[in-house]
C-alpha atoms as a PDB file:
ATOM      1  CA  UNK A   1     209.296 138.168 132.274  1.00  0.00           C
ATOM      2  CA  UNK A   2     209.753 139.909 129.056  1.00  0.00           C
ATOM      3  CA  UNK A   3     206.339 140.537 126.862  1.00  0.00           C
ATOM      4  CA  UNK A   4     206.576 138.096 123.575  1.00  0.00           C
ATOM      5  CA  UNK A   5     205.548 139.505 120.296  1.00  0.00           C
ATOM      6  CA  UNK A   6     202.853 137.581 118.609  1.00  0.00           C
ATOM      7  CA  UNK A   7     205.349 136.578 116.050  1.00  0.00           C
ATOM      8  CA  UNK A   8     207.373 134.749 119.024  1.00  0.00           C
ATOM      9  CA  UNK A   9     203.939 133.046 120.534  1.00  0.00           C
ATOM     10  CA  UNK A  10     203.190 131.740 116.640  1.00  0.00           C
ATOM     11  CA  UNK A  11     206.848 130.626 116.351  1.00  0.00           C
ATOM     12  CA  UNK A  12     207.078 128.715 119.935  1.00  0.00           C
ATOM     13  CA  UNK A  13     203.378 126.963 119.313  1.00  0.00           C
ATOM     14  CA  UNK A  14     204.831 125.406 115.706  1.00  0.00           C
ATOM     15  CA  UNK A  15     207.728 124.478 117.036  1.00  0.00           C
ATOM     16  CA  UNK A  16     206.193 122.698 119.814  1.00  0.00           C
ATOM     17  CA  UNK A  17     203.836 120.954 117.417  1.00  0.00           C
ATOM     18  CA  UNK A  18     206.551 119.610 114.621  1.00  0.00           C
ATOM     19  CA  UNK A  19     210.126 119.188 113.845  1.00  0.00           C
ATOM     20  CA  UNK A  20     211.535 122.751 112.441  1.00  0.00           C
ATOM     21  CA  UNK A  21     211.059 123.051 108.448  1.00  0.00           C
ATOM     22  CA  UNK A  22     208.545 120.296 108.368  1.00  0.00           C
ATOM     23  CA  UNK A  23     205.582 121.764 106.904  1.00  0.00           C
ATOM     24  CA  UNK A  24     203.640 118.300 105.991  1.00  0.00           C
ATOM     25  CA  UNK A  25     204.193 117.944 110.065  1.00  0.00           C
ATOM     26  CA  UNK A  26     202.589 120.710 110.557  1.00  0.00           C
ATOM     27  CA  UNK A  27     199.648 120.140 107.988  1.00  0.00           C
ATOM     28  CA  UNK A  28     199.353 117.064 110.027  1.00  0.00           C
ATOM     29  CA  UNK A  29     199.015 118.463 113.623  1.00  0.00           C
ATOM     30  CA  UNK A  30     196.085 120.734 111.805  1.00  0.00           C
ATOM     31  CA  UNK A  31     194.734 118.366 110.125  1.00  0.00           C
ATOM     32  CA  UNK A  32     194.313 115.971 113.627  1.00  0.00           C
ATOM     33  CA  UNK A  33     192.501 118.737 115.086  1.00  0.00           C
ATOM     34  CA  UNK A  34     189.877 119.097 112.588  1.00  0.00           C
ATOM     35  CA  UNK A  35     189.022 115.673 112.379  1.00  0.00           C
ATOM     36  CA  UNK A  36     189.091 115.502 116.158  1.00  0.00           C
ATOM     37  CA  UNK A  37     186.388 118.322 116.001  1.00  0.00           C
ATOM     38  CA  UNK A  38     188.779 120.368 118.853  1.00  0.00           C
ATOM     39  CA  UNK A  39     186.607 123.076 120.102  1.00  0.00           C
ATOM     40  CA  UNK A  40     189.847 125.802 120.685  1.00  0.00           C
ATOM     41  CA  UNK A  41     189.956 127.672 124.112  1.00  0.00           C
ATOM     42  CA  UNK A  42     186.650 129.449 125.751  1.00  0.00           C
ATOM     43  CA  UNK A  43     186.281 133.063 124.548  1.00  0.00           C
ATOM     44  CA  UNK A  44     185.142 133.584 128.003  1.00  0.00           C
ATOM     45  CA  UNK A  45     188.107 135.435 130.046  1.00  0.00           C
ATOM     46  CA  UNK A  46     189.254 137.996 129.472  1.00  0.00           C
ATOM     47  CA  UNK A  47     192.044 137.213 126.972  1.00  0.00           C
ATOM     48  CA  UNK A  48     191.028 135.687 123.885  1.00  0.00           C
ATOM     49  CA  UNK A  49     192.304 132.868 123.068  1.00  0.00           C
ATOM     50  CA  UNK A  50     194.931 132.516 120.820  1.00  0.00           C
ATOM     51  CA  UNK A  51     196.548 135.868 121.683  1.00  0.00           C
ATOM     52  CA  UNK A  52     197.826 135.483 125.178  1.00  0.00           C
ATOM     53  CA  UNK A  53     197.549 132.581 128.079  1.00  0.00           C
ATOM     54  CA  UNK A  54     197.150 129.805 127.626  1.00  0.00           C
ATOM     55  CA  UNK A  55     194.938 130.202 124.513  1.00  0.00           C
ATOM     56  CA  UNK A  56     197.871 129.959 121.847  1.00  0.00           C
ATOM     57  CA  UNK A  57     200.264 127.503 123.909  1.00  0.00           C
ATOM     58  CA  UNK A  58     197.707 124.807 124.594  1.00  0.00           C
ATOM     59  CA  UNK A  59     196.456 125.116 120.459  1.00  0.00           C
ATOM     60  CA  UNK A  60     193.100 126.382 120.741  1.00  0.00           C
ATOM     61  CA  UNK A  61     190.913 126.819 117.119  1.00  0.00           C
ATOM     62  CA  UNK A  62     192.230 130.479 116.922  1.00  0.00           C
ATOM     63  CA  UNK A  63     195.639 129.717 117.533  1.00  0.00           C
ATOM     64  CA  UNK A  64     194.937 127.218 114.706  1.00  0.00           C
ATOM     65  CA  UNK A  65     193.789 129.864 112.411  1.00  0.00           C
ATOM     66  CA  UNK A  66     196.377 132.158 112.966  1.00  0.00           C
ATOM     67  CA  UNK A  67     198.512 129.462 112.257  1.00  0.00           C
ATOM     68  CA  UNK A  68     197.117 129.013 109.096  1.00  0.00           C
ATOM     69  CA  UNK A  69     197.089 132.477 107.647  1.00  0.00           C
ATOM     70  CA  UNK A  70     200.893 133.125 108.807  1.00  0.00           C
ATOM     71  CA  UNK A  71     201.684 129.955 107.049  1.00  0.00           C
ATOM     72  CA  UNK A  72     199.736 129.874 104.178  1.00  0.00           C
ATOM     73  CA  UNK A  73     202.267 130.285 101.522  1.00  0.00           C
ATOM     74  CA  UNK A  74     203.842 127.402 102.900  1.00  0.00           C
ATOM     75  CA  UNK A  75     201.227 124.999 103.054  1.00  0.00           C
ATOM     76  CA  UNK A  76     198.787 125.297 100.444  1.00  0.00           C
ATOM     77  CA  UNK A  77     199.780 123.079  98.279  1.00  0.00           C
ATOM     78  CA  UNK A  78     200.565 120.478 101.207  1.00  0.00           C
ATOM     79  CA  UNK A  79     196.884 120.990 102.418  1.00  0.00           C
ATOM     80  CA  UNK A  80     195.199 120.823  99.092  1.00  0.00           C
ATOM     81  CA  UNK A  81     197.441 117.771  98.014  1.00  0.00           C
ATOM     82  CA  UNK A  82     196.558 115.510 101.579  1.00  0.00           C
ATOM     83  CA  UNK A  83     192.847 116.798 100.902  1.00  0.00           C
ATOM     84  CA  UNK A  84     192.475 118.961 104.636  1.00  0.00           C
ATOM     85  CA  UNK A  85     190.513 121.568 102.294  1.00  0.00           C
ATOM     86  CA  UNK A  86     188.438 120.568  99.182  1.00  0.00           C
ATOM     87  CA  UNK A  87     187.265 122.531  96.001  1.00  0.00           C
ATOM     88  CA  UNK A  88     184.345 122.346  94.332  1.00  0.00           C
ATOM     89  CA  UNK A  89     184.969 120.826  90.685  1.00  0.00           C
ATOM     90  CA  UNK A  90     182.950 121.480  87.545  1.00  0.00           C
ATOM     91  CA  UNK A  91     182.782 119.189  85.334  1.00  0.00           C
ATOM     92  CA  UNK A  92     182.413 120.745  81.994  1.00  0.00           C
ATOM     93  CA  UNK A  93     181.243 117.321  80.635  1.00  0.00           C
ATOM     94  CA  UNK A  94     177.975 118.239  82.150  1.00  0.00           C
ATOM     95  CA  UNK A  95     176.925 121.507  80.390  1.00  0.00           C
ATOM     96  CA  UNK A  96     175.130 121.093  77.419  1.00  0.00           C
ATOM     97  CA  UNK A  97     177.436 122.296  73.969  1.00  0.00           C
ATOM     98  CA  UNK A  98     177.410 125.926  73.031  1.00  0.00           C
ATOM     99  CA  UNK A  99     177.951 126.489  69.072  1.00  0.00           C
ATOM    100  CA  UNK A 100     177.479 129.025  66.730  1.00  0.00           C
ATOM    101  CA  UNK A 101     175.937 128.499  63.207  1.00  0.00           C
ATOM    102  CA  UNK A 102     178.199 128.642  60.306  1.00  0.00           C
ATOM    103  CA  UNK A 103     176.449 130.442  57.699  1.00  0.00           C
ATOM    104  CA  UNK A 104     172.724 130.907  57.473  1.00  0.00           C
ATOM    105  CA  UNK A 105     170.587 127.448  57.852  1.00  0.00           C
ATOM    106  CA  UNK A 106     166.722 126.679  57.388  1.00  0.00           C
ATOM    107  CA  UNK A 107     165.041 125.570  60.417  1.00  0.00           C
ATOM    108  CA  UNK A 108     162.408 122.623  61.019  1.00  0.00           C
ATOM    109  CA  UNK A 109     160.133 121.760  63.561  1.00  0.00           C
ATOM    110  CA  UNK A 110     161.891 118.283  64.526  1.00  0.00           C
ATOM    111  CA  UNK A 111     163.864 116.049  62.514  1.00  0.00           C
ATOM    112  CA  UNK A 112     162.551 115.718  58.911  1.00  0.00           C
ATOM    113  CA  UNK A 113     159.482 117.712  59.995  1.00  0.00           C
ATOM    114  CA  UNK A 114     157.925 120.946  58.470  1.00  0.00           C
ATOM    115  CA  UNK A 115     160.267 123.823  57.417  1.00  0.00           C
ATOM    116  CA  UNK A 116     159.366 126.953  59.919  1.00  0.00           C
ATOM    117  CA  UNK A 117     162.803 129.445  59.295  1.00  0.00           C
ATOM    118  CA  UNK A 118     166.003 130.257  59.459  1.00  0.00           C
ATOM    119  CA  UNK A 119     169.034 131.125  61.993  1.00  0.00           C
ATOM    120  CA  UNK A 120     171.494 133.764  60.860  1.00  0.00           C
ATOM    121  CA  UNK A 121     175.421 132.913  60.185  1.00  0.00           C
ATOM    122  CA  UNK A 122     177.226 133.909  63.107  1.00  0.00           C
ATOM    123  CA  UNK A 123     174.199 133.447  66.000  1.00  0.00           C
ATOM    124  CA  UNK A 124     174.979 131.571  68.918  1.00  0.00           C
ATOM    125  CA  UNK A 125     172.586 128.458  70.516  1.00  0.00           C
ATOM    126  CA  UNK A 126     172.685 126.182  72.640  1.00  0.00           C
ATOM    127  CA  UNK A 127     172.586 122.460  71.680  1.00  0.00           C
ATOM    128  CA  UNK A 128     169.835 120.190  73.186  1.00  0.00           C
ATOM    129  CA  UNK A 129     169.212 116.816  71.279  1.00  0.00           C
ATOM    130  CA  UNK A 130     170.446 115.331  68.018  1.00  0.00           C
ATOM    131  CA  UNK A 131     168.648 112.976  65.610  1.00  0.00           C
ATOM    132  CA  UNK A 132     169.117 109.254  65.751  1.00  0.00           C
ATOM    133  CA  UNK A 133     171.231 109.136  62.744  1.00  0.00           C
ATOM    134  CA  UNK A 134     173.131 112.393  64.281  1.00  0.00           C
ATOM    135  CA  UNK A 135     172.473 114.664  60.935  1.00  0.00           C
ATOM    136  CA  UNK A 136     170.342 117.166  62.847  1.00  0.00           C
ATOM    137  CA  UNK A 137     170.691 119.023  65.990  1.00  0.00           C
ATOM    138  CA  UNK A 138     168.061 120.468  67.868  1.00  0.00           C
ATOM    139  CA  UNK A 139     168.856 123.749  69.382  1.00  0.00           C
ATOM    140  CA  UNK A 140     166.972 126.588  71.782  1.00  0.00           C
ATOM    141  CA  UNK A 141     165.253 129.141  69.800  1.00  0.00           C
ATOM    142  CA  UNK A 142     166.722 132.218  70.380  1.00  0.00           C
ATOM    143  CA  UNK A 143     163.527 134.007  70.535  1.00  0.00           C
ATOM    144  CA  UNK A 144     162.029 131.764  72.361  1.00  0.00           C
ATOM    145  CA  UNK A 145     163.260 129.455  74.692  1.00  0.00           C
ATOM    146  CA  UNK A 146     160.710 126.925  75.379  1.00  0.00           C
ATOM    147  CA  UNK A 147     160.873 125.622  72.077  1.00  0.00           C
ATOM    148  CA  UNK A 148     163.312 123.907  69.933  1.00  0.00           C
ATOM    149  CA  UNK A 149     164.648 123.903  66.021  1.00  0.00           C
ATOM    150  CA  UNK A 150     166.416 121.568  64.429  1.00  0.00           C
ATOM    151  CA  UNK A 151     168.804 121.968  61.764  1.00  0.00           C
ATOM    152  CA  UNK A 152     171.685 120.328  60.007  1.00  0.00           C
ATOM    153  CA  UNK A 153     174.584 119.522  62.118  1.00  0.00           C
ATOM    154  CA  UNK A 154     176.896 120.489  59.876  1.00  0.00           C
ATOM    155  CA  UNK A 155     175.708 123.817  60.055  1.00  0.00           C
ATOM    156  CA  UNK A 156     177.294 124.084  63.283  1.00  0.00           C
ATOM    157  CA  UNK A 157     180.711 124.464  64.895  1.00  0.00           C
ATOM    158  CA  UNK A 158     180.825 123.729  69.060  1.00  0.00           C
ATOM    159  CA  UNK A 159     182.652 126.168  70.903  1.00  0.00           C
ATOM    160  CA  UNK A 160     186.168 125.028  72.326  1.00  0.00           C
ATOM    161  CA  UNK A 161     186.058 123.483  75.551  1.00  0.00           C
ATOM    162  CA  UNK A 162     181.979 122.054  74.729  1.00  0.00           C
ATOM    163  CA  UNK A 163     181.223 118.536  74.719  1.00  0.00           C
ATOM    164  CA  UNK A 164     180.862 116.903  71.448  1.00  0.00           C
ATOM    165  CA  UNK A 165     177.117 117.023  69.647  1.00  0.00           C
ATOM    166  CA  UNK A 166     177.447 113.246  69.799  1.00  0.00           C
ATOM    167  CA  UNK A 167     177.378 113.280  73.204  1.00  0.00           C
ATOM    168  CA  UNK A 168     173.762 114.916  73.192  1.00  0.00           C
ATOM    169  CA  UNK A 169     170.396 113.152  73.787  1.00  0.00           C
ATOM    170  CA  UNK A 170     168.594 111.534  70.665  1.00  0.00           C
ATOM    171  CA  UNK A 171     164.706 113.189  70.072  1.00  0.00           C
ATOM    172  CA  UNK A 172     163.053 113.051  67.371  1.00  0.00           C
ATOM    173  CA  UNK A 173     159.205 114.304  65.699  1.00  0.00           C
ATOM    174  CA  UNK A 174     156.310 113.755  68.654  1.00  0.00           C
ATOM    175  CA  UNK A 175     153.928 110.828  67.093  1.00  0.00           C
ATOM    176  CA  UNK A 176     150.842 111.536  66.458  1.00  0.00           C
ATOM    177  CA  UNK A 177     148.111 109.650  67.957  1.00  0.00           C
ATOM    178  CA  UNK A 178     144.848 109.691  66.564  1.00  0.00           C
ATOM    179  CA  UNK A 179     141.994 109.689  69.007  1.00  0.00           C
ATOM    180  CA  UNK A 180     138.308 109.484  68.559  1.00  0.00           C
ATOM    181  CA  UNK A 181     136.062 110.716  71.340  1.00  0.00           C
ATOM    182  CA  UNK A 182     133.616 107.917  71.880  1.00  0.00           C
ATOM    183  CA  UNK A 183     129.889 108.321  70.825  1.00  0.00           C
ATOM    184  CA  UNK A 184     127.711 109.287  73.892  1.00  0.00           C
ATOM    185  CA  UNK A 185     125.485 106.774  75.007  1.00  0.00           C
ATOM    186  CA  UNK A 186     121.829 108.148  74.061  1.00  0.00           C
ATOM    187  CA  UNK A 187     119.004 106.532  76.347  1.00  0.00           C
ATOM    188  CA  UNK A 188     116.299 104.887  74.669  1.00  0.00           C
ATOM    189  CA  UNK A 189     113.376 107.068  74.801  1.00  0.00           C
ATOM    190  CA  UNK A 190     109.498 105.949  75.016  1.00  0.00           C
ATOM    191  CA  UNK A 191     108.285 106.628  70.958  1.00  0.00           C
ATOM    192  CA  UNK A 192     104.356 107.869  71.183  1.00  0.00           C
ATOM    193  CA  UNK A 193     101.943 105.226  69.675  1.00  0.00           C
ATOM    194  CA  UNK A 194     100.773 105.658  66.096  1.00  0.00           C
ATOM    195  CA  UNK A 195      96.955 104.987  65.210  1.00  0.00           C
ATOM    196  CA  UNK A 196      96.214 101.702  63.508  1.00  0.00           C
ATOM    197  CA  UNK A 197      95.860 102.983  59.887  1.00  0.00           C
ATOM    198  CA  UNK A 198      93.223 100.264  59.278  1.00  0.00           C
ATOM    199  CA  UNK A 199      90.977 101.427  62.128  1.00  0.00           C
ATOM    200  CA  UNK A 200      90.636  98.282  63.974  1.00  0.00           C
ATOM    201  CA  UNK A 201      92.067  96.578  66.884  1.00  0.00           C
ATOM    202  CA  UNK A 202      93.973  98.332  69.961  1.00  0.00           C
ATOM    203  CA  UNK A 203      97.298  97.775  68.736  1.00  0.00           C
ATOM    204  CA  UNK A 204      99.697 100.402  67.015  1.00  0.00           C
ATOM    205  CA  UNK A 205     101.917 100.018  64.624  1.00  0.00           C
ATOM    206  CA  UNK A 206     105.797 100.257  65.216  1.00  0.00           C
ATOM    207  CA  UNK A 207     107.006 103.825  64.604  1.00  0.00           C
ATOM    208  CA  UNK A 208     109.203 104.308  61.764  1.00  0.00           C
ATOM    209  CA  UNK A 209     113.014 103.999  61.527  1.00  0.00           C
ATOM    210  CA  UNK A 210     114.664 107.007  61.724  1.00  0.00           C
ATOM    211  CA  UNK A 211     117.047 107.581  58.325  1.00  0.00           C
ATOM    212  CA  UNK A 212     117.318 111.401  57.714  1.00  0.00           C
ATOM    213  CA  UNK A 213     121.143 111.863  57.900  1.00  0.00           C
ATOM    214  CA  UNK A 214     122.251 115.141  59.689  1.00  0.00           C
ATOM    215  CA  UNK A 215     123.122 118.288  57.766  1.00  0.00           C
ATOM    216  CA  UNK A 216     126.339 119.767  58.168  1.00  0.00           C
ATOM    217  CA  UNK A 217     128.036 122.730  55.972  1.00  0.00           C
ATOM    218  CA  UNK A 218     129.310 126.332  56.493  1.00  0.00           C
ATOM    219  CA  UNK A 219     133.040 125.020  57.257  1.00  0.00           C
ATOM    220  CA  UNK A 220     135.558 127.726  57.827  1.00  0.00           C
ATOM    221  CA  UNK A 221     138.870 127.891  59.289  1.00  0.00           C
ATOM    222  CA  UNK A 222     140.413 130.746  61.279  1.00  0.00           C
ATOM    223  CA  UNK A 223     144.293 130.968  61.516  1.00  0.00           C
ATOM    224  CA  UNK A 224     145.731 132.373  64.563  1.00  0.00           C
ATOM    225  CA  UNK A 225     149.534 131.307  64.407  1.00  0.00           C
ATOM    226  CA  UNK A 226     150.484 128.540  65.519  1.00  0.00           C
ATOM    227  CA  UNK A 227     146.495 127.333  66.084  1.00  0.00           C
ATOM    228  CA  UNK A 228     143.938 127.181  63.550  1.00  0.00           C
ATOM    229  CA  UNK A 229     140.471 126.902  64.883  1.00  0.00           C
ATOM    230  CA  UNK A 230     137.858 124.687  62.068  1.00  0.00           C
ATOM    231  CA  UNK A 231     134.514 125.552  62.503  1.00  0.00           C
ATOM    232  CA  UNK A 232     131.293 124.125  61.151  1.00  0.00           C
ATOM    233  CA  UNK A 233     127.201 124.436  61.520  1.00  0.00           C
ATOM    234  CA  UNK A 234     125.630 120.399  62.244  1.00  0.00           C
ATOM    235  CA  UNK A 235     121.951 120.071  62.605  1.00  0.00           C
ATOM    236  CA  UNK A 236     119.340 116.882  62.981  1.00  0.00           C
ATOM    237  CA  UNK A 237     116.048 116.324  62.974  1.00  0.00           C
ATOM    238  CA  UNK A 238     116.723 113.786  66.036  1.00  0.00           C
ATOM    239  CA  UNK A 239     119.850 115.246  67.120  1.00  0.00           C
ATOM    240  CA  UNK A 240     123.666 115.522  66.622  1.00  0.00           C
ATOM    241  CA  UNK A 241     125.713 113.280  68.699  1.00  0.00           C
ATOM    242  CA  UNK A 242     128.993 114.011  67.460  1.00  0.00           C
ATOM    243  CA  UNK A 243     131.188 115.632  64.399  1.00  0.00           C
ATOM    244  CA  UNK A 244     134.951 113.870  63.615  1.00  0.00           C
ATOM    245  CA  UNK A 245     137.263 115.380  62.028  1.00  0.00           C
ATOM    246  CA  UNK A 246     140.200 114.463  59.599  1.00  0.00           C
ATOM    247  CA  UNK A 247     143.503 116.858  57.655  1.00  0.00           C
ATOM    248  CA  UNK A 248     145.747 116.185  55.511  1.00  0.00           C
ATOM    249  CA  UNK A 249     148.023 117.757  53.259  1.00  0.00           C
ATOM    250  CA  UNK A 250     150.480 118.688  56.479  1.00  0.00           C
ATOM    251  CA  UNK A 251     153.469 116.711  57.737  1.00  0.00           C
ATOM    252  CA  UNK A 252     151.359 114.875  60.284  1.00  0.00           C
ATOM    253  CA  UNK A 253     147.946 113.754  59.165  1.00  0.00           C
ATOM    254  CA  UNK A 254     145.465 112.052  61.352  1.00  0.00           C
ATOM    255  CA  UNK A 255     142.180 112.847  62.996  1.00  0.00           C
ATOM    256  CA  UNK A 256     140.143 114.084  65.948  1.00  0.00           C
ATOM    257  CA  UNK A 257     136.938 114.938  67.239  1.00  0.00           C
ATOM    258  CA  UNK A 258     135.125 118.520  67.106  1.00  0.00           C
ATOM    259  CA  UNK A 259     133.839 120.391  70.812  1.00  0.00           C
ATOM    260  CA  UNK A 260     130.264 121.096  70.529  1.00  0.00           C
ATOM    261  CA  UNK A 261     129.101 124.711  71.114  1.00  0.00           C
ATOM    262  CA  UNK A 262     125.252 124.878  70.540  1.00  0.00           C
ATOM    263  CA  UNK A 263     125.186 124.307  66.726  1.00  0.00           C
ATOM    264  CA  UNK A 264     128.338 124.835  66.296  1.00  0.00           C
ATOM    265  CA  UNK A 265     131.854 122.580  66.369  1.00  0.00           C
ATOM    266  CA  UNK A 266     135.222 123.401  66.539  1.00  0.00           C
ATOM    267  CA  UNK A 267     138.570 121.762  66.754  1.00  0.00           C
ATOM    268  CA  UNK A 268     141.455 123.486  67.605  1.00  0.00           C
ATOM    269  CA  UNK A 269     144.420 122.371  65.123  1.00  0.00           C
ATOM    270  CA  UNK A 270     147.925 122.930  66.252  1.00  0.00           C
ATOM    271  CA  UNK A 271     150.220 123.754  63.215  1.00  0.00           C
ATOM    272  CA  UNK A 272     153.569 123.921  65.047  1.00  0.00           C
ATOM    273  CA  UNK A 273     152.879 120.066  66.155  1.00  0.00           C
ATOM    274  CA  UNK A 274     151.207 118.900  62.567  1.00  0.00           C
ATOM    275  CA  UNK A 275     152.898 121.032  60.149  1.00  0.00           C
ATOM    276  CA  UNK A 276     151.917 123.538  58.134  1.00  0.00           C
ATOM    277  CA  UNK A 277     150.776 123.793  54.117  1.00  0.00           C
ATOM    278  CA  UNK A 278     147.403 123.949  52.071  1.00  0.00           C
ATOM    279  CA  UNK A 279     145.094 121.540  54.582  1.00  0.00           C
ATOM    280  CA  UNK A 280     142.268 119.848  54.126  1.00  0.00           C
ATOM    281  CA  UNK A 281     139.902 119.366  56.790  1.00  0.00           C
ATOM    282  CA  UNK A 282     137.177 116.977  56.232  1.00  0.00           C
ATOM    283  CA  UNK A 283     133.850 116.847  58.735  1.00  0.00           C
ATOM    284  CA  UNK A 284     131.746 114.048  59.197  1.00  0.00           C
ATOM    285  CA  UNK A 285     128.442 114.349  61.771  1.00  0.00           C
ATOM    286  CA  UNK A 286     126.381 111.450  63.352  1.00  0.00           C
ATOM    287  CA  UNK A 287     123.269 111.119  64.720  1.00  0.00           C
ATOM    288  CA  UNK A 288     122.068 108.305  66.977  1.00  0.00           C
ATOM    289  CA  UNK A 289     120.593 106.144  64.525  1.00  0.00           C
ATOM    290  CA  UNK A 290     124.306 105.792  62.949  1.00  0.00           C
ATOM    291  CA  UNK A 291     123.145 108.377  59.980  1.00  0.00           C
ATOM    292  CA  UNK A 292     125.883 110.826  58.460  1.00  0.00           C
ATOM    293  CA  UNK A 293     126.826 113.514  56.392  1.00  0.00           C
ATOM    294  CA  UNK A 294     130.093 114.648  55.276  1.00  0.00           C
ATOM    295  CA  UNK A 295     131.433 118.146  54.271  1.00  0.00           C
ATOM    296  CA  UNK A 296     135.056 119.264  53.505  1.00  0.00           C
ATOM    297  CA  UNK A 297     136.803 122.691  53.643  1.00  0.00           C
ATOM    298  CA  UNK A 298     140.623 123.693  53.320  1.00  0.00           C
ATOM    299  CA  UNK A 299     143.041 126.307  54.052  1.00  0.00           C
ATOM    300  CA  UNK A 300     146.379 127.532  53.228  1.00  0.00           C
ATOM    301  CA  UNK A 301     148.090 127.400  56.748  1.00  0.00           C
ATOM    302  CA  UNK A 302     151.275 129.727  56.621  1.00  0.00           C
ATOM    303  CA  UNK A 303     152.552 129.951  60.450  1.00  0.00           C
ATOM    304  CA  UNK A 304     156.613 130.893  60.436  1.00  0.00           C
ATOM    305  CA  UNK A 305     158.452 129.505  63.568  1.00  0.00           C
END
C-alpha cells in the first residue's frame, strides 16, 4: 500500500466528515467535538496521533487542529459568525473621556470653590466628574494624580472616539461639617475647709466660686502648603479644659477644636479643603467652671494647587 502524503490523510478525514465544498459542514463537525469535550487519540504509541493510524482517520483533537490551520482561510469567518471562537470586546463606552484644553483655563478646587491655577492650552487630561448643572468638569491633575481640578467645560474638547462629558459622574465641593470635641468630664474634687472668719462654731464656710477666666494669647499661624498649623499659649489658675476654634474669610468657614500639647494648642487647618485667602482664626479657652477668654489672630494663606 502506497504511503499517503499528509495532504491526502487531511483531504480523506474532511471528506469523510462533510459533503465536498461545504465549509459550514465542516465548522459543524468541529464545532460537535468541542462541545462534546472529545479528548483526541492517546499520545501514547508510538505514532502520534493525527499523523498516521488511526489518529487522523478516527478525528482525534490533533487531527482537529490540523484541520483547522489547513483550513483557516476558509472558515474564519464561518467560525466567528456561528460563535465556535469568541473575542474579547471593549467597550469604549467604559473608559472615562480623554480631552485636551482649548486655550489656557484657571483652575478651582471643586465646583465654585477657591481658585488654585491654571492648565496650559494644548495639555491633555483625563475627565472624571462634571458639576450638577454640567458647566464644570473635574479633571486629573497632571502633576498629581490623586487630586482633581475643575474647570469650565467649555474649555475643553473630548478626543474622537471618547464618551461625551455628559456622560460623566456629577461631584461637587466636600461639605463641611463643623465638629466640636466635647468638654471632658472633670471629677468633682474634695475643696479644703476654710476657718470660720468669726471664730466660733465647728463649721466652715463654703469655699468661693471660682470666676477667673483663663488667659489665652500669643496666636500665630505657620503655613506649610496646603496645611496651616494655628498655634496659641492657654493658661488657668484651675485649669484649661479645652480651646475651640473658628476661620473665616476662606471659601469654607466653620469651626473646630485645638489638640492640647502642654500649654500649648494647635489645629491643623487644611487650605486645599477650606480655601485659601486672608483668614481669620479666632480662639476661645474654657475652664471647668464655664469661664472664657477669647483671642483672635489672622493670616494671609497663599497655597497654589
Amino acid at each position: 500500500m502506497a504511503e499517503q502524503s499528509i495532504d491526502d490523510l487531511l483531504r480523506d478525514s474532511f471528506a469523510r466528515q462533510a459533503q465536498p465544498g461545504d465549509s459550514a459542514g465542516v465548522a459543524d463537525v468541529i464545532r460537535s467535538r468541542v462541545a462534546a469535550s472529545d479528548p483526541g487519540i492517546s499520545a501514547a504509541s508510538s505514532t502520534a496521533p493525527g499523523w498516521g493510524g488511526a489518529g487522523l482517520g478516527t478525528g482525534g483533537a490533533l487531527g482537529i487542529l490540523i484541520g483547522l490551520i489547513v483550513a483557516g482561510g476558509a472558515l474564519g469567518g464561518i467560525l466567528g459568525a456561528n460563535g465556535v471562537f469568541g473575542a474579547p470586546v471593549h467597550d469604549v463606552s467604559l473608559l472615562p473621556p480623554s480631552s485636551v484644553v482649548v486655550a489656557t483655563a484657571d483652575v478651582y478646587a471643586c465646583p465654585g470653590g477657591a481658585f488654585v491655577g491654571q492648565l496650559r492650552g494644548g495639555d491633555h487630561v483625563v475627565a472624571v466628574a462634571r458639576s450638577d448643572d454640567s458647566g464644570m468638569v473635574g479633571v486629573r491633575d497632571p502633576g498629581e494624580v490623586g487630586r482633581t481640578l475643575w474647570l469650565d467645560a467649555a474649555a475643553l474638547l473630548p478626543d474622537a472616539g471618547q464618551p461625551a462629558l455628559a456622560a460623566l459622574p456629577v461631584a461637587g465641593c466636600p461639605i463641611a461639617v463643623d465638629y466640636v470635641v466635647p468638654a471632658p468630664v472633670v471629677p468633682d474634687q474634695p475643696q479644703p475647709q476654710q476657718p470660720n472668719a468669726g471664730g466660733g462654731g465647728g463649721g466652715g464656710s463654703a469655699p468661693a466660686a471660682d470666676t477667673t477666666a483663663p488667659s489665652v494669647g500669643g496666636g500665630s499661624v505657620n503655613v506649610v502648603c496646603p496645611a496651616a498649623v494655628v498655634s496659641v499659649n492657654a493658661s488657668d489658675n484651675v485649669g484649661v479644659t479645652r480651646v475651640d476654634i473658628s476661620y473665616s474669610g476662606n471659601a469654607h468657614p466653620g469651626s473646630g477644636s485645638m489638640s492640647p500639647s502642654g500649654g500649648t494648642w494647635t489645629f491643623s487647618y487644611d487650605s486645599y479643603a477650606l480655601g485659601t485667602g486672608n483668614v481669620t482664626f479666632v480662639m476661645t479657652a474654657f475652664d471647668a467652671a464655664g469661664n472664657k477668654s477669647t483671642t483672635s489672630t489672622s493670616k494671609n494663606i497663599q497655597c497654589v494647587f
